[in-house]
C-alpha atoms as a PDB file:
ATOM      1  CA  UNK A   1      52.406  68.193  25.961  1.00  0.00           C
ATOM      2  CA  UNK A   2      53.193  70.763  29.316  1.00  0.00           C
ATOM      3  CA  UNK A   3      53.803  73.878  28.838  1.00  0.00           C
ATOM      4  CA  UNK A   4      56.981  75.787  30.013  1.00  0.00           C
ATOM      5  CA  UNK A   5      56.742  77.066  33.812  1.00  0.00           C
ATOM      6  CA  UNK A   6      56.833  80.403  32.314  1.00  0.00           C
ATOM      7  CA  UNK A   7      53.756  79.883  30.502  1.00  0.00           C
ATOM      8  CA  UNK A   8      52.050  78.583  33.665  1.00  0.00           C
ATOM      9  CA  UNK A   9      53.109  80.917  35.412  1.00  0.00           C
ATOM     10  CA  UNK A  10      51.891  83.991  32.887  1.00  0.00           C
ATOM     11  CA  UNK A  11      48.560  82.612  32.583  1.00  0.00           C
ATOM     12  CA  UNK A  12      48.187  82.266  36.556  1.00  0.00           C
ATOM     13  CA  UNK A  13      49.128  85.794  36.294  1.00  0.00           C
ATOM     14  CA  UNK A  14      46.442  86.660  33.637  1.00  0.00           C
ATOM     15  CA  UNK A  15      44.074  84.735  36.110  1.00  0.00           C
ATOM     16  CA  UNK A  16      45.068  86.676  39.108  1.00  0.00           C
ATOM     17  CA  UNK A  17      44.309  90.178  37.722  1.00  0.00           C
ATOM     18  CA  UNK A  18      40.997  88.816  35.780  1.00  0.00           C
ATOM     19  CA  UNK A  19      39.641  87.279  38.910  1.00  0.00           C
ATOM     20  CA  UNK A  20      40.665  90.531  41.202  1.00  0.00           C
ATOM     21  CA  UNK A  21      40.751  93.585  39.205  1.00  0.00           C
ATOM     22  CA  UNK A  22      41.837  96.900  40.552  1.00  0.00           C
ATOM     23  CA  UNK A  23      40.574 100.242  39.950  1.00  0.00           C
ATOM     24  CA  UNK A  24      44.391 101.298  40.271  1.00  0.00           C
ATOM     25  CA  UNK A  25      45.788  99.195  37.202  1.00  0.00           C
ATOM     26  CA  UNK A  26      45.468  97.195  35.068  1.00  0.00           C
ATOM     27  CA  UNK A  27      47.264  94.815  32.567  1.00  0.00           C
ATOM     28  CA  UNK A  28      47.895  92.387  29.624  1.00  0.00           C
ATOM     29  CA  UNK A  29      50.241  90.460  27.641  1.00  0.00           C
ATOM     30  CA  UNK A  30      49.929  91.349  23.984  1.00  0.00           C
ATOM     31  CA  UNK A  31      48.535  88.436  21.556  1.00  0.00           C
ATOM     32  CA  UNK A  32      50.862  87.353  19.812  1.00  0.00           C
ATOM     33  CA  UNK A  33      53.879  87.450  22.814  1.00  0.00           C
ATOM     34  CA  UNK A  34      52.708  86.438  26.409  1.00  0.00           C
ATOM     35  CA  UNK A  35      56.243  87.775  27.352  1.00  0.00           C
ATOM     36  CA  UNK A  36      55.165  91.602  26.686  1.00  0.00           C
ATOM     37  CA  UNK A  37      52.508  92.806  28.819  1.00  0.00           C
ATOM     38  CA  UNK A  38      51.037  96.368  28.357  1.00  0.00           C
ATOM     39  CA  UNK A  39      50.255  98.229  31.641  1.00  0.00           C
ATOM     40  CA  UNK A  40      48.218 101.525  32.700  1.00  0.00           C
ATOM     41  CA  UNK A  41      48.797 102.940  36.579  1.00  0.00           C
ATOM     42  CA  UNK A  42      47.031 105.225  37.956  1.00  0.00           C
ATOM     43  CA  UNK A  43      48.990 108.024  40.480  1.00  0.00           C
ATOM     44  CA  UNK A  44      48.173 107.606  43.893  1.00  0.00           C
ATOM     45  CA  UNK A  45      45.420 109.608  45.288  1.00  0.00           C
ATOM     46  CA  UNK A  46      47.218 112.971  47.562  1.00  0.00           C
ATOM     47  CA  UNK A  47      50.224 112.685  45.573  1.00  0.00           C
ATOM     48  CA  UNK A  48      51.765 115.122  42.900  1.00  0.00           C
ATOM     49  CA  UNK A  49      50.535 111.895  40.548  1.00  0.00           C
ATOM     50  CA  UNK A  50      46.636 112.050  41.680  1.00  0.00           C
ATOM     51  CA  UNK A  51      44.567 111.714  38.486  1.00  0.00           C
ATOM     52  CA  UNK A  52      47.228 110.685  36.211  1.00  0.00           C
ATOM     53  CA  UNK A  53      47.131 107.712  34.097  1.00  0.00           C
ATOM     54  CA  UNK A  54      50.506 105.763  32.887  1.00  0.00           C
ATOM     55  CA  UNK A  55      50.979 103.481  30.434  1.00  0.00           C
ATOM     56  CA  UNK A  56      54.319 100.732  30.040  1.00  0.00           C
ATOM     57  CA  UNK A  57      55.405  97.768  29.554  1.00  0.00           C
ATOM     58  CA  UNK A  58      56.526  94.679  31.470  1.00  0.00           C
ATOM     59  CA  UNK A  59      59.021  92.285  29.562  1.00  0.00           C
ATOM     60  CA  UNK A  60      59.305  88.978  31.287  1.00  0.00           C
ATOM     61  CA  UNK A  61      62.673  87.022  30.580  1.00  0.00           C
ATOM     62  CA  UNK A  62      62.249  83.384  28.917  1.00  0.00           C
ATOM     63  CA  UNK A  63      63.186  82.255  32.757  1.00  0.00           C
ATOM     64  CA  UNK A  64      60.418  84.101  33.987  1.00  0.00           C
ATOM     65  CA  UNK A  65      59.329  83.636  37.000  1.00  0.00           C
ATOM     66  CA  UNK A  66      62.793  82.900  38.742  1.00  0.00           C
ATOM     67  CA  UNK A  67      64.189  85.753  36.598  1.00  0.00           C
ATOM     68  CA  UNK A  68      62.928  89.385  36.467  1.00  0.00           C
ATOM     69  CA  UNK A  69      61.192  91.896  34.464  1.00  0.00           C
ATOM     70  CA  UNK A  70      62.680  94.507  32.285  1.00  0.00           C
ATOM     71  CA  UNK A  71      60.109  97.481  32.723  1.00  0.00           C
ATOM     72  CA  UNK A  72      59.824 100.350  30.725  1.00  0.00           C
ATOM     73  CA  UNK A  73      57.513 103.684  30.880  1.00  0.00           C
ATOM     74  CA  UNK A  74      55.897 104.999  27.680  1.00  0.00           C
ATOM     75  CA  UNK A  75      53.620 108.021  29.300  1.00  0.00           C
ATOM     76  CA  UNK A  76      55.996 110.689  30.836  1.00  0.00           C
ATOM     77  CA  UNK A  77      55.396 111.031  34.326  1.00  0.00           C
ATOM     78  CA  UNK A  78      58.192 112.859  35.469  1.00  0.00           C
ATOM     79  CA  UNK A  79      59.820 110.059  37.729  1.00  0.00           C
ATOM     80  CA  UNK A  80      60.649 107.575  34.862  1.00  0.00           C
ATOM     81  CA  UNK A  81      61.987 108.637  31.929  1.00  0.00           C
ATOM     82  CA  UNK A  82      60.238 107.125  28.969  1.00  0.00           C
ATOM     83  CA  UNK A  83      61.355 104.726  26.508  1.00  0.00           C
ATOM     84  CA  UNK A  84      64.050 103.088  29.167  1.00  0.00           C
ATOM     85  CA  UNK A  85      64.233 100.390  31.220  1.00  0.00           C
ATOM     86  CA  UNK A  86      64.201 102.025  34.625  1.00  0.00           C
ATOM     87  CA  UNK A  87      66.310 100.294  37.749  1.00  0.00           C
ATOM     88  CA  UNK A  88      63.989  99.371  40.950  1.00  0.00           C
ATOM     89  CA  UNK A  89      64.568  96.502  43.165  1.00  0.00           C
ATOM     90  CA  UNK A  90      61.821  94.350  41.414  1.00  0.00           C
ATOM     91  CA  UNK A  91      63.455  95.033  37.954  1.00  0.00           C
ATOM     92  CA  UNK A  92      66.180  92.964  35.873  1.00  0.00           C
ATOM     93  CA  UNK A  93      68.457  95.419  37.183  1.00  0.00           C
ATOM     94  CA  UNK A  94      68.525  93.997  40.585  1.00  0.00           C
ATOM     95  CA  UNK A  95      68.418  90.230  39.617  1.00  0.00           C
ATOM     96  CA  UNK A  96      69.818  89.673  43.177  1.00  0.00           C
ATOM     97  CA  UNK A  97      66.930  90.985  44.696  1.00  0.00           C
ATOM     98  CA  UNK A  98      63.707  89.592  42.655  1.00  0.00           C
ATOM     99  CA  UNK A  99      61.702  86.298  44.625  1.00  0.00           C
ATOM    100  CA  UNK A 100      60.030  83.909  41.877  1.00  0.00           C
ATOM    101  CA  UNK A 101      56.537  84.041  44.453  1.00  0.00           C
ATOM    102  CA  UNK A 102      56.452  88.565  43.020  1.00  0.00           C
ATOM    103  CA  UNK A 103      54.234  88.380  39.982  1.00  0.00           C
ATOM    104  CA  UNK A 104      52.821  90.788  37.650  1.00  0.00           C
ATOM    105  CA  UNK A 105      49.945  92.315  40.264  1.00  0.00           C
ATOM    106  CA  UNK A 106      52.715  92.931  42.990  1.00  0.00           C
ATOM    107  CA  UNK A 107      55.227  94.557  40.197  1.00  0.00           C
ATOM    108  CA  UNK A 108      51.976  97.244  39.183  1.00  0.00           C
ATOM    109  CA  UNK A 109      51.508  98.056  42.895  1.00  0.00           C
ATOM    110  CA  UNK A 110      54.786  98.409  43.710  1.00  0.00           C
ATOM    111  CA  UNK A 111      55.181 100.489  40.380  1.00  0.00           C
ATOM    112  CA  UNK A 112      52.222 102.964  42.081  1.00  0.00           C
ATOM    113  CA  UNK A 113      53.972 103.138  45.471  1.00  0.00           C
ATOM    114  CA  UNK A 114      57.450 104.249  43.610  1.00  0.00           C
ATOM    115  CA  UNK A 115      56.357 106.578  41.941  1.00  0.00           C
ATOM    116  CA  UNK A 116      56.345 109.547  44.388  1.00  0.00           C
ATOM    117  CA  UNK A 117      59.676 108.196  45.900  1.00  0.00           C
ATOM    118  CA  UNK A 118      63.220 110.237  45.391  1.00  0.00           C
ATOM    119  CA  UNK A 119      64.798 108.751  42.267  1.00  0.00           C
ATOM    120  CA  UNK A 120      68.356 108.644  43.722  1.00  0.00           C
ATOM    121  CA  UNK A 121      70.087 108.408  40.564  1.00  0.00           C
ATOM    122  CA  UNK A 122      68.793 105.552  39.580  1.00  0.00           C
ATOM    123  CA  UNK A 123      68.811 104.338  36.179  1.00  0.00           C
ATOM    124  CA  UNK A 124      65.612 105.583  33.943  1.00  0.00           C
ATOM    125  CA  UNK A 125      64.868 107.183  37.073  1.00  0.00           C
ATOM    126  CA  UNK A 126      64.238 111.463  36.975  1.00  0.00           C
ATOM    127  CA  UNK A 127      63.760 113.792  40.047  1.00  0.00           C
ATOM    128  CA  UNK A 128      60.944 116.619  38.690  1.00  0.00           C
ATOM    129  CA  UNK A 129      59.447 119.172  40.167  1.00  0.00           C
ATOM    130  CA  UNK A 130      56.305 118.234  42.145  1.00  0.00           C
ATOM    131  CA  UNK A 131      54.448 121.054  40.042  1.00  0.00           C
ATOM    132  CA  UNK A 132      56.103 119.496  36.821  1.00  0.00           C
ATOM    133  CA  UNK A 133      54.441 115.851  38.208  1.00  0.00           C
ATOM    134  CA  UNK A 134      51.218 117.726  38.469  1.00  0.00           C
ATOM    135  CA  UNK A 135      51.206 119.199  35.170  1.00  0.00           C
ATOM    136  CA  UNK A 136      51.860 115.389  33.776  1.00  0.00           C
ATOM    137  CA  UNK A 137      49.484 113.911  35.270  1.00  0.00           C
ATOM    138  CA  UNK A 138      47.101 116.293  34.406  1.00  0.00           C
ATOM    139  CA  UNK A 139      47.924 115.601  30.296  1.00  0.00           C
ATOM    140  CA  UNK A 140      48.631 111.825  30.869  1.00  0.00           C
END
């Protein structure tokens, strides 16, 4: 018997990131749901996020890939709020925006690059102090 799309698709992901792993994240789906995936960042080097570590979570949609991610912060960072699942272009909120080809390794580095970016107003999203950032990092 095949397996769904999603599923191929998830374990190409899981192939992807254990072929080609990065110093700069790293992540997983849990065991017993291949639709949760744990995730740690780290801050971008000359940022107000250097040396911080962030953990989250990515939760693929049943449709997953041509639907997108739900994604959710669990380490305060002082960009995302925690526990919530923040609005970026690559997120469910913008459904109109996501391309099936973005996968879990493009959603991490795209997670690093937002991070020292204004927040807008965006939902989940917060606007701290660069010293607050700092101070985050430095207890993440």
């Amino acid at each position: 018997m095949s397996k769904s799309p999603s599923l191929r698709r998830i374990q190409a992901d899981i192939r992807e990131l254990a072929i080609d792993p990065s110093d700069q994240y790293a992540a997983a789906p849990l065991e017993n749901d291949m639709f949760e995936w744990h995730f740690t960042i780290r801050g971008a080097p000359d940022t107000e996020f250097a040396g911080g570590i962030y953990h989250g979570r990515i939760l693929l949609p049943p449709e997953y890939p041509f639907k997108p991610p739900h994604i959710v912060f669990l380490t305060p960072s002082g960009r995302f709020e925690t526990q919530t699942k923040v609005c970026l272009s690559f997120s469910a909120h913008h459904p109109e925006l996501w391309q099936p080809a973005w996968g879990i390794r493009l959603i991490l580095e795209a997670l690093i690059s937002f991070l020292p970016t204004p927040a807008d107003g965006a939902i989940g999203a917060l606007d701290w102090t660069k010293e607050e950032r700092k101070k985050l990092a430095k207890s993440s």
